[in-house]
N, C-alpha and C. Protein backbone atom coordinates (compact mmCIF):
# COMPACT_ATOMS: atom_id res chain seq x y z
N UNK A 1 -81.34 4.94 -11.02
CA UNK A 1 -81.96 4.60 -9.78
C UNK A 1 -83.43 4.32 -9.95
N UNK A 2 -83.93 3.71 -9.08
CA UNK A 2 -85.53 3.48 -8.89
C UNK A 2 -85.78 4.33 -7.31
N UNK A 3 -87.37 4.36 -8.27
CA UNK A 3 -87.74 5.53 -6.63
C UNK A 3 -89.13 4.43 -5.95
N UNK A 4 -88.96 4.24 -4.76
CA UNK A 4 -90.05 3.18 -4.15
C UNK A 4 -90.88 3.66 -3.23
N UNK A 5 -91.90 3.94 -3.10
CA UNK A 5 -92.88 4.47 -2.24
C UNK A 5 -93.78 3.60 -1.12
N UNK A 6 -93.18 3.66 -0.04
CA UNK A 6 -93.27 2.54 0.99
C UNK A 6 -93.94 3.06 2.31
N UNK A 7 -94.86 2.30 2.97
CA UNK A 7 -95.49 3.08 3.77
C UNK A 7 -94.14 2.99 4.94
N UNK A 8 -94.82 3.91 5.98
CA UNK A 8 -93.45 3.74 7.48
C UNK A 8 -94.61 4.38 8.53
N UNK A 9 -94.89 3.25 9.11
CA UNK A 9 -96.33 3.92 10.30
C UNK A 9 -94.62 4.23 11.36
N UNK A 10 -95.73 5.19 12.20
CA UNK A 10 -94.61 6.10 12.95
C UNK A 10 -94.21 5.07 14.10
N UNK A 11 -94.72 3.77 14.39
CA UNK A 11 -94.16 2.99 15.38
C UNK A 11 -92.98 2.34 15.09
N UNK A 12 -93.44 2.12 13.72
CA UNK A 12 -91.66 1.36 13.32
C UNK A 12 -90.58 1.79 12.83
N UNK A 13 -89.32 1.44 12.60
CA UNK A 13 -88.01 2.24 11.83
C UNK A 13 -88.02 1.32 10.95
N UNK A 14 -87.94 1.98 10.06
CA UNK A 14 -87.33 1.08 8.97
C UNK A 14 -86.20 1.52 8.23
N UNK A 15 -85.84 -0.13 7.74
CA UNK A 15 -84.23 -0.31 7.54
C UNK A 15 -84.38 -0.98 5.67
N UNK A 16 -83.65 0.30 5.33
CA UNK A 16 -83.23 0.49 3.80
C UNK A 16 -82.28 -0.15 3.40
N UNK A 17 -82.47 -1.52 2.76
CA UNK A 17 -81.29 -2.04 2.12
C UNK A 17 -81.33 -2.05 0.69
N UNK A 18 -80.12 -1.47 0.42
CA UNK A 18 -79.75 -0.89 -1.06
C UNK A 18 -79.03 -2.81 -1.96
N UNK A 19 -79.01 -2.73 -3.06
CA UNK A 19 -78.38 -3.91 -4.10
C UNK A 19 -77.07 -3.34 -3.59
N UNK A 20 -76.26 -4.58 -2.59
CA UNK A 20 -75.31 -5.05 -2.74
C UNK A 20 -74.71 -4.84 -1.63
N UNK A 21 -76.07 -4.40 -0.54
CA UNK A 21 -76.03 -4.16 0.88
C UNK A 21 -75.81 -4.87 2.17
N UNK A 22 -75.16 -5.09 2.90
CA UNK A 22 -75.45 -6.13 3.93
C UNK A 22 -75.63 -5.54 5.11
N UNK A 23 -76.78 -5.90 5.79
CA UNK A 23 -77.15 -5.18 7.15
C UNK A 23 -77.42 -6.17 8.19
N UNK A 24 -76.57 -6.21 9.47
CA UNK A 24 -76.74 -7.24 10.59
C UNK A 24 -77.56 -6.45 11.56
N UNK A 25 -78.88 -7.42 11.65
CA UNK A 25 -79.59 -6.73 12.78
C UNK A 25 -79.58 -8.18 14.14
N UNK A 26 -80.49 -7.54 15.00
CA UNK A 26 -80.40 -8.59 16.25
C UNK A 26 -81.46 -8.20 16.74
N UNK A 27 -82.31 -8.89 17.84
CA UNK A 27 -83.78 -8.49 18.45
C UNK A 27 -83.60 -7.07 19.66
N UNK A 28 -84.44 -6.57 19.24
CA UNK A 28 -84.48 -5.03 20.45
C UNK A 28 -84.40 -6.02 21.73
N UNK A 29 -83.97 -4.46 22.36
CA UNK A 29 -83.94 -4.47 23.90
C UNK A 29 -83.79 -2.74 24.01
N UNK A 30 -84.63 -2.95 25.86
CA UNK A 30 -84.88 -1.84 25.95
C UNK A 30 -83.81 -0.71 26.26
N UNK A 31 -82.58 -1.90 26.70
CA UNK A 31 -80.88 -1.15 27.01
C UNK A 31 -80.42 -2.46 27.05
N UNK A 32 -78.81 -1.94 26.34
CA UNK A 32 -77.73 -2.65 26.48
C UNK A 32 -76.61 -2.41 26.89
N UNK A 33 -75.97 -3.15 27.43
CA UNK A 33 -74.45 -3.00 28.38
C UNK A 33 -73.77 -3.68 27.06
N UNK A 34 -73.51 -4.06 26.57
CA UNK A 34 -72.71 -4.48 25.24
C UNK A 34 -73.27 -5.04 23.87
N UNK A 35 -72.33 -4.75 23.36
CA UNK A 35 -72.66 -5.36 21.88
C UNK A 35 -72.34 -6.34 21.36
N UNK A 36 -72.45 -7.35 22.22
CA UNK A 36 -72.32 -9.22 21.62
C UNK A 36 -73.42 -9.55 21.63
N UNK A 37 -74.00 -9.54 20.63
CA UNK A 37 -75.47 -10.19 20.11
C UNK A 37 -75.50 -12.05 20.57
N UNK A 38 -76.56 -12.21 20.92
CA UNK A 38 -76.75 -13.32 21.01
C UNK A 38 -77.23 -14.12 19.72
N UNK A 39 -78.41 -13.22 19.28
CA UNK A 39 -79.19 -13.58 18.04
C UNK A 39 -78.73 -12.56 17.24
N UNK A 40 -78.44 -12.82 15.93
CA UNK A 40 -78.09 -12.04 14.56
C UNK A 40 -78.53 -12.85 13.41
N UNK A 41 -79.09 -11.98 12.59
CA UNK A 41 -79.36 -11.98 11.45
C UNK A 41 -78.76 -11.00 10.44
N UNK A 42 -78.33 -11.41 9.36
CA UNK A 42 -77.45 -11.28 7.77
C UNK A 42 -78.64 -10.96 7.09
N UNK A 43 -78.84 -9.81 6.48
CA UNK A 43 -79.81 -9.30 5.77
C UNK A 43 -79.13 -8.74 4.33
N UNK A 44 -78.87 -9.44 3.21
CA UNK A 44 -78.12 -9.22 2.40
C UNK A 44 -79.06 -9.23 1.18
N UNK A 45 -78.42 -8.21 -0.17
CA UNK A 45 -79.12 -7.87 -1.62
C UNK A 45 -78.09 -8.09 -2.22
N UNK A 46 -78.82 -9.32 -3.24
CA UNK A 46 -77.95 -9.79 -4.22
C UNK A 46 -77.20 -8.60 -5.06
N UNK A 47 -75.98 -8.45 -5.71
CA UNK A 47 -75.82 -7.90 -6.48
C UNK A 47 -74.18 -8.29 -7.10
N UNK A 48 -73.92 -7.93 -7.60
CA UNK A 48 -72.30 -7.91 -8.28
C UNK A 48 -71.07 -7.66 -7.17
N UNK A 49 -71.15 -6.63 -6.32
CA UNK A 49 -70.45 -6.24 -5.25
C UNK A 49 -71.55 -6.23 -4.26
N UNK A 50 -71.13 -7.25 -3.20
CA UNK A 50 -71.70 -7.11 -1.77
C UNK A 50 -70.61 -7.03 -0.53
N UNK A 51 -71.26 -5.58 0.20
CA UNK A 51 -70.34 -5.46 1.28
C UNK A 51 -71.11 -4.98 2.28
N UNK A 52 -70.65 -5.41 3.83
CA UNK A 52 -71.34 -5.14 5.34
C UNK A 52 -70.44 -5.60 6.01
N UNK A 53 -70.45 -4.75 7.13
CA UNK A 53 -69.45 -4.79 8.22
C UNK A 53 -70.31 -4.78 9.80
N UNK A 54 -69.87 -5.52 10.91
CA UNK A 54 -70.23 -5.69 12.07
C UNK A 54 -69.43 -5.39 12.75
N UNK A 55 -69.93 -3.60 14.32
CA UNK A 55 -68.35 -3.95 14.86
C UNK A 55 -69.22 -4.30 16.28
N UNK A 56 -68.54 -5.27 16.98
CA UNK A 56 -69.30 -5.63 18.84
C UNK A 56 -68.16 -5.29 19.51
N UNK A 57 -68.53 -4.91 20.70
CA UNK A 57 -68.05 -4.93 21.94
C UNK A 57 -68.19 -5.04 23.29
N UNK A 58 -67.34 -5.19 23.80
CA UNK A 58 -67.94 -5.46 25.76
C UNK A 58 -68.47 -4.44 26.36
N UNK A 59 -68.60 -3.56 25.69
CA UNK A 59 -69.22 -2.51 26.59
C UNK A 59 -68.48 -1.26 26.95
N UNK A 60 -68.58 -0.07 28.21
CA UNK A 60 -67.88 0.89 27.79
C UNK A 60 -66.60 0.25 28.05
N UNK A 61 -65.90 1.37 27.74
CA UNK A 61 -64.22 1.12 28.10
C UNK A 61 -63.31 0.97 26.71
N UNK A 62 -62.37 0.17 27.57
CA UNK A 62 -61.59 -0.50 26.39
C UNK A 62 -61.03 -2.02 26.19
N UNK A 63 -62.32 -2.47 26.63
CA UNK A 63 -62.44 -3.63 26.48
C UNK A 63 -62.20 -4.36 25.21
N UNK A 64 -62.86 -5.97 24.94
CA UNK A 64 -62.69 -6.72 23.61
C UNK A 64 -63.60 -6.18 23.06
N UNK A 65 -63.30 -6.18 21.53
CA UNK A 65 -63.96 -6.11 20.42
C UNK A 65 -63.80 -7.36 19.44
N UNK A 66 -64.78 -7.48 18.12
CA UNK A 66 -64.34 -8.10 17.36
C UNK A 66 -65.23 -7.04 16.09
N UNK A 67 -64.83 -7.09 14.67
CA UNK A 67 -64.81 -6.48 13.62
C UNK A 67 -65.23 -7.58 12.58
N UNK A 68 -66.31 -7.53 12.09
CA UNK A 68 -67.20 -8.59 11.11
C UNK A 68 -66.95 -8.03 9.65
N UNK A 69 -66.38 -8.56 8.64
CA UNK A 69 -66.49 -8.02 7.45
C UNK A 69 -67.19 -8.74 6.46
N UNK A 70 -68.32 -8.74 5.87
CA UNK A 70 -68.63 -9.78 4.69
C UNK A 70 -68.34 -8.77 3.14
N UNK A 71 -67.87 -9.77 2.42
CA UNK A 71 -67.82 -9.26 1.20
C UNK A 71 -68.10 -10.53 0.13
N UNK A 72 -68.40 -10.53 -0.71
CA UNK A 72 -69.24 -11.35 -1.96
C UNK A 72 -69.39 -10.60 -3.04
N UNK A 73 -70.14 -11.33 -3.93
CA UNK A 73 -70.61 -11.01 -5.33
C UNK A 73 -71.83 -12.10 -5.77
N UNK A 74 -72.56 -11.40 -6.85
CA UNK A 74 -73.20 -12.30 -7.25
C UNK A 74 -72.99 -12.28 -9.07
N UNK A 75 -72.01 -13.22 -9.58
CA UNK A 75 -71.21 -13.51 -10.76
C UNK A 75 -71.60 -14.48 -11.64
N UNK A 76 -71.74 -14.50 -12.82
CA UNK A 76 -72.71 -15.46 -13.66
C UNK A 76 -73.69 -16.18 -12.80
N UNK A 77 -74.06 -15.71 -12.18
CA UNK A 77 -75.81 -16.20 -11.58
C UNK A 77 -75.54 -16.95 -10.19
N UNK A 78 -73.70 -16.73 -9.78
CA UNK A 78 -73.87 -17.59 -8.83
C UNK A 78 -73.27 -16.76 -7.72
N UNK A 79 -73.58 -16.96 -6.26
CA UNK A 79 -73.39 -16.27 -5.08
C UNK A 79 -72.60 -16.34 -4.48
N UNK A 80 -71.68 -15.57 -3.84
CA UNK A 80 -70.69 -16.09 -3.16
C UNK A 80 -70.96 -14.95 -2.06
N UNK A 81 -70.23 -15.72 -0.81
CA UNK A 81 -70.27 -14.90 0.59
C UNK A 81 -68.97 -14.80 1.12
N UNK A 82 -68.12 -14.22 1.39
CA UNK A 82 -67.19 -14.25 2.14
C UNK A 82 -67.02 -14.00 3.65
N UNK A 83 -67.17 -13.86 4.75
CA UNK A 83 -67.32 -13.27 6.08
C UNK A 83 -65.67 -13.55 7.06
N UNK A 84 -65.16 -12.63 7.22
CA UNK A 84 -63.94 -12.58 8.33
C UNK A 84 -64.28 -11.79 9.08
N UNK A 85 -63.66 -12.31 10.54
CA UNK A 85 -63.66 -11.13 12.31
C UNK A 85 -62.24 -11.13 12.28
N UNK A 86 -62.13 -10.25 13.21
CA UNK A 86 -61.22 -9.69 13.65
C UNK A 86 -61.47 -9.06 15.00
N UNK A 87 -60.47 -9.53 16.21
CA UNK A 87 -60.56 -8.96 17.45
C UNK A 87 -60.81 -9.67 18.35
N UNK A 88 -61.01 -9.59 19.55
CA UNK A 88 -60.28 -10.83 20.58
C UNK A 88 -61.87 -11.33 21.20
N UNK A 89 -63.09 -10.52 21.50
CA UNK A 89 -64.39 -10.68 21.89
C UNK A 89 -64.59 -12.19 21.66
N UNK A 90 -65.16 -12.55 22.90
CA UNK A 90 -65.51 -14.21 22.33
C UNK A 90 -67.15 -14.48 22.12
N UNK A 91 -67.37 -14.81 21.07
CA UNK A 91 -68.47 -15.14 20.75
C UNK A 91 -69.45 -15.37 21.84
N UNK A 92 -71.01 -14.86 21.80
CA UNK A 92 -71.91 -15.31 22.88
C UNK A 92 -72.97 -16.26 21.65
N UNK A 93 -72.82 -16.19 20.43
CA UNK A 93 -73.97 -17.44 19.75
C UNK A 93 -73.22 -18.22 19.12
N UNK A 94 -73.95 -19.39 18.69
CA UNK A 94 -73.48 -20.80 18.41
C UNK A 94 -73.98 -20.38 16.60
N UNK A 95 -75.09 -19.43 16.23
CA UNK A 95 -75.49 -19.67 14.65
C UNK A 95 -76.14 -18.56 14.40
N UNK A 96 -76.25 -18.37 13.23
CA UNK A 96 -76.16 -16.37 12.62
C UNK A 96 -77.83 -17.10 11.28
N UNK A 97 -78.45 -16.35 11.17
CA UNK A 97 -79.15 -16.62 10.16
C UNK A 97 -78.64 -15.30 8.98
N UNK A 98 -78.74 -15.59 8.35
CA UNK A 98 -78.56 -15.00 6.54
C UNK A 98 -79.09 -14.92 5.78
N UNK A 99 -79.93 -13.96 5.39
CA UNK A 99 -81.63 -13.65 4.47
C UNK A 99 -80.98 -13.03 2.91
N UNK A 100 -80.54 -13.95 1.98
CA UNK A 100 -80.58 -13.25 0.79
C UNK A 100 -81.61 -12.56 -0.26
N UNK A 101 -81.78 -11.28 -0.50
CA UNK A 101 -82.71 -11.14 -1.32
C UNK A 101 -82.25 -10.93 -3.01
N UNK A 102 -83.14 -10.83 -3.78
CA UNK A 102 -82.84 -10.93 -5.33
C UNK A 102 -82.47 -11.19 -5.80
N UNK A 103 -82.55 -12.52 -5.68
CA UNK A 103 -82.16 -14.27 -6.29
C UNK A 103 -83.61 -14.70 -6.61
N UNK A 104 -83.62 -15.13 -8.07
CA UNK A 104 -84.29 -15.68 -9.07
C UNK A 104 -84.55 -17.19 -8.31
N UNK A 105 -83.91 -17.45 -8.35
CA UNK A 105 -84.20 -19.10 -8.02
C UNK A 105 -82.53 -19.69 -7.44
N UNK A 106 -82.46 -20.80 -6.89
CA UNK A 106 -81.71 -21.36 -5.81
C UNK A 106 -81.42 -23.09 -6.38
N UNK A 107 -80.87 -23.32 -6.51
CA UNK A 107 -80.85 -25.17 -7.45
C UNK A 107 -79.80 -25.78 -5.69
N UNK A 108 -78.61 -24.91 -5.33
CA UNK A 108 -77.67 -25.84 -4.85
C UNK A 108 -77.41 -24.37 -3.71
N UNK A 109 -77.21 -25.20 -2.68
CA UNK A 109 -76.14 -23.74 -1.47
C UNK A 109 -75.29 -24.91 -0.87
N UNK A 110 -73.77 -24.32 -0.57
CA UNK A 110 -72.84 -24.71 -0.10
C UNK A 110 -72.54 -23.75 1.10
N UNK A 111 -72.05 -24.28 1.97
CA UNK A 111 -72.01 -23.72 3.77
C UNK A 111 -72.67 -23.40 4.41
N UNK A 112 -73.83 -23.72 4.09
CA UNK A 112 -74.70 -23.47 5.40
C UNK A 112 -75.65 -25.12 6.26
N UNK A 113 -75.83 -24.95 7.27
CA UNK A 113 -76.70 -26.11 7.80
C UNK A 113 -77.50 -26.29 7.10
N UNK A 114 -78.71 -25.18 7.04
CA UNK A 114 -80.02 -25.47 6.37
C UNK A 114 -80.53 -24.31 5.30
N UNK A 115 -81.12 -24.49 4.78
CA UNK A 115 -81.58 -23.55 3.98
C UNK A 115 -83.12 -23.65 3.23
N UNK A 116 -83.66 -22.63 2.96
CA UNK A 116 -85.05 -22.61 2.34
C UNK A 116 -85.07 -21.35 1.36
N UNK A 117 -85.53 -21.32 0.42
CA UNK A 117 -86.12 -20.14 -0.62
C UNK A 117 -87.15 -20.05 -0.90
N UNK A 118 -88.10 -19.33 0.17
CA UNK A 118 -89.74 -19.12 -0.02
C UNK A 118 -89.48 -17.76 -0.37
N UNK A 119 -90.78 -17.56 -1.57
CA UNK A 119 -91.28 -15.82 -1.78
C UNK A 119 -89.97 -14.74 -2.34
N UNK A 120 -88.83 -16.08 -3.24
CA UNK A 120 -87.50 -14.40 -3.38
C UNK A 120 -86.53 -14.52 -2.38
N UNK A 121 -87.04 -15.12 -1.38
CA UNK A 121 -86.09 -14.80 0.34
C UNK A 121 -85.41 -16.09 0.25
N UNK A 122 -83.79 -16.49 -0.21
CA UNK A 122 -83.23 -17.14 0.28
C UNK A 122 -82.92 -16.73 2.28
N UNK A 123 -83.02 -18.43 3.17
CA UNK A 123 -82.95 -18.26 4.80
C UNK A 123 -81.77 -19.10 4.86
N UNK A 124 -80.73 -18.65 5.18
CA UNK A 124 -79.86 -19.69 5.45
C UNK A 124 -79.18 -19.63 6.94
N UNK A 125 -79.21 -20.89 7.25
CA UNK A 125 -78.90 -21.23 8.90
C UNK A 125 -77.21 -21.55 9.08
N UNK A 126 -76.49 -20.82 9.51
CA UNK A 126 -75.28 -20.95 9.44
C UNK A 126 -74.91 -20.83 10.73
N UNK A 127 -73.50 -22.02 10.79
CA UNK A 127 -72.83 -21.75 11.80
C UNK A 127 -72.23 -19.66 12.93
N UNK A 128 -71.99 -19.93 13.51
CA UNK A 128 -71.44 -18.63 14.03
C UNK A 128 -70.03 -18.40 13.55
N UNK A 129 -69.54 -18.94 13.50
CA UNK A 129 -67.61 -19.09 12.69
C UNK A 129 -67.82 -19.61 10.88
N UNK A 130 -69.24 -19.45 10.59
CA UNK A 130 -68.86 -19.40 8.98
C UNK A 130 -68.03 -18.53 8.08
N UNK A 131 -67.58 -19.46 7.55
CA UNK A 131 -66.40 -18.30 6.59
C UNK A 131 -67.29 -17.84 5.32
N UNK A 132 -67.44 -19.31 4.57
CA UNK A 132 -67.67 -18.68 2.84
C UNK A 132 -69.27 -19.83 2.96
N UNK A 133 -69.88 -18.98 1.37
CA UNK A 133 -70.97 -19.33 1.43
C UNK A 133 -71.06 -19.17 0.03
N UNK A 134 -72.06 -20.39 -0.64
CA UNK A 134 -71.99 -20.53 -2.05
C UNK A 134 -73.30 -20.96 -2.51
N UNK A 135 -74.07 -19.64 -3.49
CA UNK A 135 -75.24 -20.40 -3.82
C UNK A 135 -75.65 -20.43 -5.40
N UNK A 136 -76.07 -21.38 -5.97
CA UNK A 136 -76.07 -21.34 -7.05
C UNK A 136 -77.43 -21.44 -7.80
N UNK A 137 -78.02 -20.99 -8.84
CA UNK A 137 -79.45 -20.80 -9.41
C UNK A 137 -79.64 -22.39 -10.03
């Protein structure tokens, strides 16, 4: 392991992503009646095994849900994304952004709209119903 010494002023939380982590965040609010994000972001660390899961729902009860699974790897230098739902919730966004970190360099990406690699930070602009995602050094 590596040990990292990071400041954390007491206004903010911060969110620890480990190699091979995937963490979906979305913009605060001060309360929510459900968990269908409008805006989401894919906050993912390159590594050999990558796994993150999303679960939303309508709110209390027993309403719709849907169940987000991504799983990937990053295998002779090249990236792969996998993402499946599950569950009846109908989507409230049209496109998900996807922040890869610890990737060397970027030559080619397959499935996404747009993409940029400033500073380490692959940004990729993807549909909301993306399945697979392919990036290569």
């Amino acid at each position: 392991g590596q040990y990292v010494i990071a400041d954390g002023p007491l206004d903010t939380v911060p969110v620890w992503l480990r190699a091979g982590g995937a963490v979906a965040l979305t913009q605060p609010a001060m309360h929510t009646t459900d968990a269908n994000w409008k805006h989401l972001e894919w906050h993912v660390h390159a590594a050999p095994e990558i796994h993150g899961r999303l679960y939303e729902d309508a709110g209390d009860g027993y309403g719709a849900s849907r169940l987000t699974v991504l799983r990937g790897g990053l295998v002779d230098g090249v990236l792969r994304l996998e993402r499946n739902e599950t569950g009846a919730l109908a989507r409230t966004r049209s496109e998900e952004t996807v922040r890869v970190y610890g990737l060397g360099s970027v030559r080619q990406v397959a499935g996404a709209r747009a993409h940029r690699f400033e500073e380490g930070v692959l940004e990729l602009q993807v549909g909301a119903d993306w399945t697979r995602l392919m990036v290569e050094p």
